[in-house]
N, C-alpha and C. Protein backbone atom coordinates (compact mmCIF):
# COMPACT_ATOMS: atom_id res chain seq x y z
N UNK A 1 12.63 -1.71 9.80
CA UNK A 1 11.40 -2.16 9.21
C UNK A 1 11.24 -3.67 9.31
N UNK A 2 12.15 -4.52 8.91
CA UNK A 2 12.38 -5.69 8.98
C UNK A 2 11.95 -6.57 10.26
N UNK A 3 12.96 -5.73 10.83
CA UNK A 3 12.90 -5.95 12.31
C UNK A 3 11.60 -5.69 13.05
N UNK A 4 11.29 -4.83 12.84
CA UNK A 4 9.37 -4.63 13.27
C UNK A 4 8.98 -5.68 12.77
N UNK A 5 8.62 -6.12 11.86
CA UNK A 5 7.73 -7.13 11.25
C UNK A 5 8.11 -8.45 12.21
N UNK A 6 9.02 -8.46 12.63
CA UNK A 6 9.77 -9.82 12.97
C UNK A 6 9.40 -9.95 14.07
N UNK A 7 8.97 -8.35 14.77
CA UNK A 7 8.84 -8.62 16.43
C UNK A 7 7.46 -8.45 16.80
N UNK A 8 6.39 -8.54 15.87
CA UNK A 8 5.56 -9.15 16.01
C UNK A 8 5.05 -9.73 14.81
N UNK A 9 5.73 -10.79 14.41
CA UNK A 9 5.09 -12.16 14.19
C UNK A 9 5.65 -11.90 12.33
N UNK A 10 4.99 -13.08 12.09
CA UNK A 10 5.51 -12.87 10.53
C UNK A 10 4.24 -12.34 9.57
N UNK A 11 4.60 -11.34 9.31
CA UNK A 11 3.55 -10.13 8.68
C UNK A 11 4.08 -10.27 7.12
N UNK A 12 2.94 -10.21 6.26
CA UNK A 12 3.18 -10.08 4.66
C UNK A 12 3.78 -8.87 4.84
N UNK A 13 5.11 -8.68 3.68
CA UNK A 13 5.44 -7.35 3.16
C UNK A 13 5.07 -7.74 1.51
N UNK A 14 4.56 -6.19 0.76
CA UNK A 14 5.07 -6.59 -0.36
C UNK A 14 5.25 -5.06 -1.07
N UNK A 15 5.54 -4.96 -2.24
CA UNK A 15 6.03 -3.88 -2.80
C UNK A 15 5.22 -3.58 -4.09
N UNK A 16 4.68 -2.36 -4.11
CA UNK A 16 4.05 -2.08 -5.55
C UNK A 16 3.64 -0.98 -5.63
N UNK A 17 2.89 -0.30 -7.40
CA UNK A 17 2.41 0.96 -6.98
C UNK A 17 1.38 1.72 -6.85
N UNK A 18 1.51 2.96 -6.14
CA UNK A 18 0.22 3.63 -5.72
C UNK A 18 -0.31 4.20 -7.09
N UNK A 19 -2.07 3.47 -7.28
CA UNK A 19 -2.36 3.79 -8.22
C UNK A 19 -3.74 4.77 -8.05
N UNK A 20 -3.88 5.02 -7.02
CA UNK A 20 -5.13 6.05 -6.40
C UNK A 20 -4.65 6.76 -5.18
N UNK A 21 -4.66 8.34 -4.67
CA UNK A 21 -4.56 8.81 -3.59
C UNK A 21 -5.14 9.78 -3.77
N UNK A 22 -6.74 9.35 -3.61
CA UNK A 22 -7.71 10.44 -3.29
C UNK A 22 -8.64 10.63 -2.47
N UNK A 23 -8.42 9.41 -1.53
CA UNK A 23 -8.96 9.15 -0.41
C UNK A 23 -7.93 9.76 0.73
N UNK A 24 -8.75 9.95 2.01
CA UNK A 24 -7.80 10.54 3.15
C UNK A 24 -7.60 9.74 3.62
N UNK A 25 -5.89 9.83 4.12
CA UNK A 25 -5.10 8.58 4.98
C UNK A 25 -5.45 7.51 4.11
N UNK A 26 -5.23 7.57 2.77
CA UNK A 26 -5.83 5.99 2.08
C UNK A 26 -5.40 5.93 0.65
N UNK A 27 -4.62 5.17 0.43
CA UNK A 27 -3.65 4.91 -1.23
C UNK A 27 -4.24 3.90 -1.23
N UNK A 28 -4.45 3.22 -2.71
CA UNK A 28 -4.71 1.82 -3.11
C UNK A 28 -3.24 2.08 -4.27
N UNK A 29 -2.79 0.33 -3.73
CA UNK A 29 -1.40 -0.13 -4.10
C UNK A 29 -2.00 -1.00 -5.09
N UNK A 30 -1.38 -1.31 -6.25
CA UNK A 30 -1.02 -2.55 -6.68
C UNK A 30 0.18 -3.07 -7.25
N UNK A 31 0.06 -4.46 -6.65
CA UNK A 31 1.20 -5.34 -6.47
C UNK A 31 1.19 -6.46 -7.63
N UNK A 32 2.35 -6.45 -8.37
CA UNK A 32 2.46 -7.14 -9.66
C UNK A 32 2.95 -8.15 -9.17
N UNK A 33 2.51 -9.21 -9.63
CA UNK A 33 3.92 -10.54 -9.86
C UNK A 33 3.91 -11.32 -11.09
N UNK A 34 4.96 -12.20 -10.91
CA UNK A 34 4.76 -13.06 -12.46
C UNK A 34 4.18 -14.40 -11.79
N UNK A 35 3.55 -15.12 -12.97
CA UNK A 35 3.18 -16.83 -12.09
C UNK A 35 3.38 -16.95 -13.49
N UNK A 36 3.63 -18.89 -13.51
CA UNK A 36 3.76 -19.73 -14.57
C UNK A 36 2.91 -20.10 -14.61
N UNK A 37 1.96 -20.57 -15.58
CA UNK A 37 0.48 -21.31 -15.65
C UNK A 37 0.92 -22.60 -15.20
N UNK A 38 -0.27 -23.12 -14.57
CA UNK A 38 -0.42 -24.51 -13.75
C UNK A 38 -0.03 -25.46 -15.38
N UNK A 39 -0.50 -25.59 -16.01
CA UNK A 39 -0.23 -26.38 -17.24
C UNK A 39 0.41 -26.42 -18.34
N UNK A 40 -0.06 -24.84 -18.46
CA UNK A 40 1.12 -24.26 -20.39
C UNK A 40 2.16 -23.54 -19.55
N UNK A 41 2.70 -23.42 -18.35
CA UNK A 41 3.94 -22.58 -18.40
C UNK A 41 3.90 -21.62 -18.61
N UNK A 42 3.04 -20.98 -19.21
CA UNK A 42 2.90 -19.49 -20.35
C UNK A 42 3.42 -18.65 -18.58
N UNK A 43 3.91 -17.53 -19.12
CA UNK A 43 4.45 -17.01 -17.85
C UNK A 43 3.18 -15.46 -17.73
N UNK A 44 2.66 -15.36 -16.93
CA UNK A 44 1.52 -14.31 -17.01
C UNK A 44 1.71 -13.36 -15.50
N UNK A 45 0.96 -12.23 -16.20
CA UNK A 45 1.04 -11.24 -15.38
C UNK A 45 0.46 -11.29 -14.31
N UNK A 46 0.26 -11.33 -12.79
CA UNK A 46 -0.77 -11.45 -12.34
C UNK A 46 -0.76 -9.90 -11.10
N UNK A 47 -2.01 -8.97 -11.29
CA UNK A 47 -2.07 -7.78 -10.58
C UNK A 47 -3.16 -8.23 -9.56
N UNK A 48 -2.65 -7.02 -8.40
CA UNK A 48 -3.73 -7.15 -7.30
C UNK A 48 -3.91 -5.90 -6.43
N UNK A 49 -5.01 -5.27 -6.29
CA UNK A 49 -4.72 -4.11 -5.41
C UNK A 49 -5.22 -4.19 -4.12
N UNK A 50 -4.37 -3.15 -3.45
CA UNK A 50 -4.67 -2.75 -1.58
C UNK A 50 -5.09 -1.59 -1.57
N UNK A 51 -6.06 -1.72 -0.29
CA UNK A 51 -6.29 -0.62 -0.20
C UNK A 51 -5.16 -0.73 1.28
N UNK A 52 -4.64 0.69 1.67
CA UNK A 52 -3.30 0.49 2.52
C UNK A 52 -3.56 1.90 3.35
N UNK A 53 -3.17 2.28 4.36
CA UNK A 53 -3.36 3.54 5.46
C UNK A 53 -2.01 3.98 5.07
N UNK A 54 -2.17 5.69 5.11
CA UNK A 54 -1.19 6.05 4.75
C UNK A 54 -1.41 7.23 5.77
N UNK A 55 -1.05 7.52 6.63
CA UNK A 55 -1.28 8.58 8.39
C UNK A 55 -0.99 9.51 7.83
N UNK A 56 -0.22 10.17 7.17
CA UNK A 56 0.47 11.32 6.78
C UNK A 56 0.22 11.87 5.47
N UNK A 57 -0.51 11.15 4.41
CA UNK A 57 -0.72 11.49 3.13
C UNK A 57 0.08 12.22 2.16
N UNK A 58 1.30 11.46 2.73
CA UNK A 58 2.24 11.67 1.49
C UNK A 58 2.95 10.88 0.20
N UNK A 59 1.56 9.99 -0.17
CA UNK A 59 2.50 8.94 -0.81
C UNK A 59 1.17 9.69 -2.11
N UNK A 60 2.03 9.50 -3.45
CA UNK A 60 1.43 9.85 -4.69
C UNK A 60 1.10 9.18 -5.48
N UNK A 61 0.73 9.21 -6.73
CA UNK A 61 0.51 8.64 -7.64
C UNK A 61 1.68 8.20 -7.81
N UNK A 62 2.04 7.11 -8.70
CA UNK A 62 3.20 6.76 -9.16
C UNK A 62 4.31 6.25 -8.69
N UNK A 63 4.07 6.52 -6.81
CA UNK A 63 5.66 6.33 -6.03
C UNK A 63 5.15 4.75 -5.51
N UNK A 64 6.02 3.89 -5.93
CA UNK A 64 6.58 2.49 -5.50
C UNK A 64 6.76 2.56 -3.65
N UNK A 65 5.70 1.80 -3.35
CA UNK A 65 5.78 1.83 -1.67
C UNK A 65 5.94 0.63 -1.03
N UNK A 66 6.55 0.61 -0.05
CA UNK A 66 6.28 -0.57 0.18
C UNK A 66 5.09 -1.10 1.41
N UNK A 67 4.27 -1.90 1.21
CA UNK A 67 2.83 -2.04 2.35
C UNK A 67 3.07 -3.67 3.31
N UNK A 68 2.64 -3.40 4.48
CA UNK A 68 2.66 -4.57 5.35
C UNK A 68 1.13 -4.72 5.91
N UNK A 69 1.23 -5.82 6.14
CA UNK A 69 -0.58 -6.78 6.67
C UNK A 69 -0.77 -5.97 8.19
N UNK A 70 -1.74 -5.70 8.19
CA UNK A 70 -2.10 -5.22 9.52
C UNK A 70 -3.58 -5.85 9.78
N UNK A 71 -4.00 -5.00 11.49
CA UNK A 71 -5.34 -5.77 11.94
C UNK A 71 -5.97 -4.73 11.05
N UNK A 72 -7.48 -5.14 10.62
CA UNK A 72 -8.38 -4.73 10.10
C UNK A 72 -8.81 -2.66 10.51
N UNK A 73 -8.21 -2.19 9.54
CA UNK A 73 -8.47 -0.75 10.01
C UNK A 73 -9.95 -0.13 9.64
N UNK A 74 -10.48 -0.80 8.75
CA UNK A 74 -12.02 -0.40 7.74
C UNK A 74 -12.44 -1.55 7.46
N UNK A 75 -13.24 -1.50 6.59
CA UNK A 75 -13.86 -2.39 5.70
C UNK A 75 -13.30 -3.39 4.86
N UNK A 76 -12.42 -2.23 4.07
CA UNK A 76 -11.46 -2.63 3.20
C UNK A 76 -9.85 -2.49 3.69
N UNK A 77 -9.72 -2.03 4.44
CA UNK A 77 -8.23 -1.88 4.85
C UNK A 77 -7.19 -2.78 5.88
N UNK A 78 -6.66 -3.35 5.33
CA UNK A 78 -5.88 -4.33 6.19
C UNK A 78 -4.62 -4.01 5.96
N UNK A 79 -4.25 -3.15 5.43
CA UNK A 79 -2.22 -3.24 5.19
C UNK A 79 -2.10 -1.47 4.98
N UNK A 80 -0.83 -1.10 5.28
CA UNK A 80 -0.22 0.03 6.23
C UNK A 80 0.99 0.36 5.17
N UNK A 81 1.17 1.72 4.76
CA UNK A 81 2.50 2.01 4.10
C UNK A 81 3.56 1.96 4.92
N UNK A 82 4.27 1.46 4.94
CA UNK A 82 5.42 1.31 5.60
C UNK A 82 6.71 2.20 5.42
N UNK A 83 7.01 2.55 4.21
CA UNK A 83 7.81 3.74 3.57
C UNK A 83 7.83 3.61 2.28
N UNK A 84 8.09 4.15 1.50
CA UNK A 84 7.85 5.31 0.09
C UNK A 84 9.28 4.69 -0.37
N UNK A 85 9.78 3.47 -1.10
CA UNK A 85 10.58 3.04 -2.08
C UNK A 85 11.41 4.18 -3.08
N UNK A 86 10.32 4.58 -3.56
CA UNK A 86 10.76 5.29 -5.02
C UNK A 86 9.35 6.40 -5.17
N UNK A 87 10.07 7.50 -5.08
CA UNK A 87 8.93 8.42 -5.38
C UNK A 87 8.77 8.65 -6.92
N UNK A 88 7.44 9.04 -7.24
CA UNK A 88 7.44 9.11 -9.30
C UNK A 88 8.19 10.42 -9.71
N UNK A 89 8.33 9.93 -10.84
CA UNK A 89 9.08 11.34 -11.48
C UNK A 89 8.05 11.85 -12.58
C-alpha cells in the first residue's frame, strides 16, 4: 500500500470512519483529528468527511478504513478505499 502511494507520487493517506454506505461504489469517511487553537491552546476536535470509491461495496457502517487522494472520479469524489482497517462490531 505504502509502496503504491510512493510510486506514484506523494498521495494523502488518511484514516477514519465510514459513516454512510448507501450509495453504490460510494462510502463517505470521516476523518477526525485533534488541532490546538491558534491562540487559547484549547485542544479541539476537528471532523471532516470524504466522499471515497469503494469498487466492491464492502466497506460498512462503522468499519475504520483507510482512504487515499485520487484523480477526480465525480463531482464529489476524489479519494479511493484503500483497505478496511477495522471492521465494526
Amino acid at each position: 500500500m505504502v509502496e503504491e502511494a510512493e510510486a506514484r507520487g506523494r498521495r494523502k493517506v488518511r484514516v477514519g470512519v465510514v459513516v454512510s454506505d448507501r450509495m453504490d461504489k460510494t462510502v463517505v469517511v470521516q476523518v477526525e483529528d485533534l488541532r490546538a487553537h491558534n491562540l487559547y491552546r484549547k485542544v479541539m476536535r476537528r471532523r471532516r468527511r470524504f466522499q471515497a470509491h469503494d469498487e466492491v461495496n464492502e466497506c460498512r457502517n462503522g468499519d475504520r478504513v483507510r482512504i487515499m487522494e485520487t484523480r477526480p472520479l465525480s463531482r464529489t469524489k476524489r479519494w479511493r478505499v484503500v483497505e478496511i482497517v477495522e471492521r465494526a462490531r
